[in-house]
Protein backbone atom coordinates (compact mmCIF):
# COMPACT_ATOMS: atom_id res chain seq x y z
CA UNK A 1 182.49 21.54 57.80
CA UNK A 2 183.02 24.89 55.65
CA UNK A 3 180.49 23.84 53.98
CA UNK A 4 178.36 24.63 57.25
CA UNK A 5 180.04 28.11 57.98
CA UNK A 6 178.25 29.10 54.89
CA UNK A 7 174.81 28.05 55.37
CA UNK A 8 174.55 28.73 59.00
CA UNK A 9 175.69 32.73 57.66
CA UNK A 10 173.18 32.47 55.34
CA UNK A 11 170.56 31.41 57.80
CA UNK A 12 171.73 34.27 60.61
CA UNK A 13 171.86 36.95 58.16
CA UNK A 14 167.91 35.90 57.02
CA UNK A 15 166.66 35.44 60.56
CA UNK A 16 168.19 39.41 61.30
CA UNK A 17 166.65 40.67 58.17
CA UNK A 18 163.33 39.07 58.75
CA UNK A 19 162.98 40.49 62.35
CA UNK A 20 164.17 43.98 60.66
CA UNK A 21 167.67 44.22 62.88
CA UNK A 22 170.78 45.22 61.13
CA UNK A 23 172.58 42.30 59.13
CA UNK A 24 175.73 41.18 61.57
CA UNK A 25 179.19 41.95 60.38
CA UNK A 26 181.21 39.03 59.20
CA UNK A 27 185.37 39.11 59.72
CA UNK A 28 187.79 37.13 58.57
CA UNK A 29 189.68 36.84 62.07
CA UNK A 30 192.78 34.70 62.51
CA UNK A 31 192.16 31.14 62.72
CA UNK A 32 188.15 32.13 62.22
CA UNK A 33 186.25 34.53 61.84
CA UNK A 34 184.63 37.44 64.36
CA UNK A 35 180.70 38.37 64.37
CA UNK A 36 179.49 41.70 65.14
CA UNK A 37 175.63 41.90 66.20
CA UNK A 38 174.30 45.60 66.44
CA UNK A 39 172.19 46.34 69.13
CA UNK A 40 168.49 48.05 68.33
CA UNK A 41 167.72 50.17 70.51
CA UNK A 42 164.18 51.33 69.97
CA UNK A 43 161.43 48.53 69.03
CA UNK A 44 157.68 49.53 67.79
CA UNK A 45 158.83 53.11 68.68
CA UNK A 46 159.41 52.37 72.48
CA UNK A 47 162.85 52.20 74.20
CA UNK A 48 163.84 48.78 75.12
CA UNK A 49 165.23 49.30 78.64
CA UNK A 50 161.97 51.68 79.58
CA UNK A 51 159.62 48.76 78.35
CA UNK A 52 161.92 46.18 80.46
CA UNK A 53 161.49 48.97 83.41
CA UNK A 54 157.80 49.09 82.69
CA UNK A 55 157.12 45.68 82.81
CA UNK A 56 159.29 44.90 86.02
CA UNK A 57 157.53 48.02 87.72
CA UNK A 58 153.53 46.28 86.86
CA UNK A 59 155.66 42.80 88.09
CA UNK A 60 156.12 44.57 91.59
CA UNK A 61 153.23 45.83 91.89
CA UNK A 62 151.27 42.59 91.41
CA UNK A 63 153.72 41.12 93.53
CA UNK A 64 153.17 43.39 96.57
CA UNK A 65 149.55 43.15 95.61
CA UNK A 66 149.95 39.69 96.37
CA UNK A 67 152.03 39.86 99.76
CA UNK A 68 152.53 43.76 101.24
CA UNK A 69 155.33 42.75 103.49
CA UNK A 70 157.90 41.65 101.02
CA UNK A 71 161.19 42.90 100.72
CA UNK A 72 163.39 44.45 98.60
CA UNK A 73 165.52 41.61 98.58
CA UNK A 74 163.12 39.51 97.78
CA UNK A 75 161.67 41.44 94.68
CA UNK A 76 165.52 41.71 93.27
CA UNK A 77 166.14 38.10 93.61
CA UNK A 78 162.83 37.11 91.97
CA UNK A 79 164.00 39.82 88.85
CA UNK A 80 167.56 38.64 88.78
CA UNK A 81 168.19 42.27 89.92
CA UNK A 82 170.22 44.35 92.49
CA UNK A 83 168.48 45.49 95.50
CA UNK A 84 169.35 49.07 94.35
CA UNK A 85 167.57 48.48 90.98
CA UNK A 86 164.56 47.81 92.98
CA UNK A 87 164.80 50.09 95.62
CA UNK A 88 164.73 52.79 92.15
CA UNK A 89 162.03 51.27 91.02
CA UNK A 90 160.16 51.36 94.97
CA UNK A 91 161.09 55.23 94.38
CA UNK A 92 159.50 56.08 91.38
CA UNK A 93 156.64 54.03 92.45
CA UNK A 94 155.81 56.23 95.69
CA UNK A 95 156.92 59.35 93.38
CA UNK A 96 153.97 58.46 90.70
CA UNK A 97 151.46 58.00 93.57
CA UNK A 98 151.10 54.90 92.56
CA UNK A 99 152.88 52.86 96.57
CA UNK A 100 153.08 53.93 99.46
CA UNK A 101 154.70 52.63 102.63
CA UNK A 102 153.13 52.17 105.84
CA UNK A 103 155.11 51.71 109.46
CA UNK A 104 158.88 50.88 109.36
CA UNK A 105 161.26 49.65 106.65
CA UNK A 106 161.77 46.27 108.44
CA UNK A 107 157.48 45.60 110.05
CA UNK A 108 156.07 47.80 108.16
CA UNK A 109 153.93 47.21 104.78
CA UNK A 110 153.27 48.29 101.61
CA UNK A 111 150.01 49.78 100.29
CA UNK A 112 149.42 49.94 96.39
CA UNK A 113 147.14 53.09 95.64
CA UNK A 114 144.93 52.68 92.43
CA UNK A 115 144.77 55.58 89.82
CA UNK A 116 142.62 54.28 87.57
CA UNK A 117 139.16 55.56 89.38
């Protein structure tokens, strides 16, 4: 079984190194032994959480593309997201230009506006 410990640290530590994160920390740690992963923070020179954000804000837009009248709730549950993370991301949608909303929040619809003319 130790045996294992070894080549399964051996295996993590050349997975991080080939995907160019920082090696994990290995502790002795009472009855075992305690791992600490770092967190990278900026990949290919863009922020993580803005190309997450990004990518869920093109998501939303295809989405609403594809039916105007959904809801907020609807758009958070298909991201795994609060409703307040989407109602941001609703926000700085209308405040690029880029939606609009027509008629009320509960019959009205949504209207994507395209830029790229």
């Amino acid at each position: 079984m130790i045996e294992k410990y070894g080549s399964g640290i051996k295996r993590i530590v050349s997975a991080f190194k080939n995907e160019g994160l920082q090696i994990p920390v290995f502790e002795n740690f009472q009855h075992g032994f305690m791992v600490t992963v770092f967190l990278k923070e900026i990949i290919h020179g863009t922020d993580v959480t803005d190309n997450v954000t990004d990518s869920r804000l093109e998501g939303v837009l295809e989405m609403i593309r594809n039916n105007n009248r959904i809801t907020a709730f609807q758009l958070a549950k298909h991201y795994q997201v609060s409703k307040r993370t989407i109602l941001r991301d609703l926000e700085q949608l209308k405040k690029n230009s880029t939606l609009r909303r027509i008629g009320s929040e509960k019959g009205g619809r949504w209207v994507v506006i395209d830029n790229r003319k």
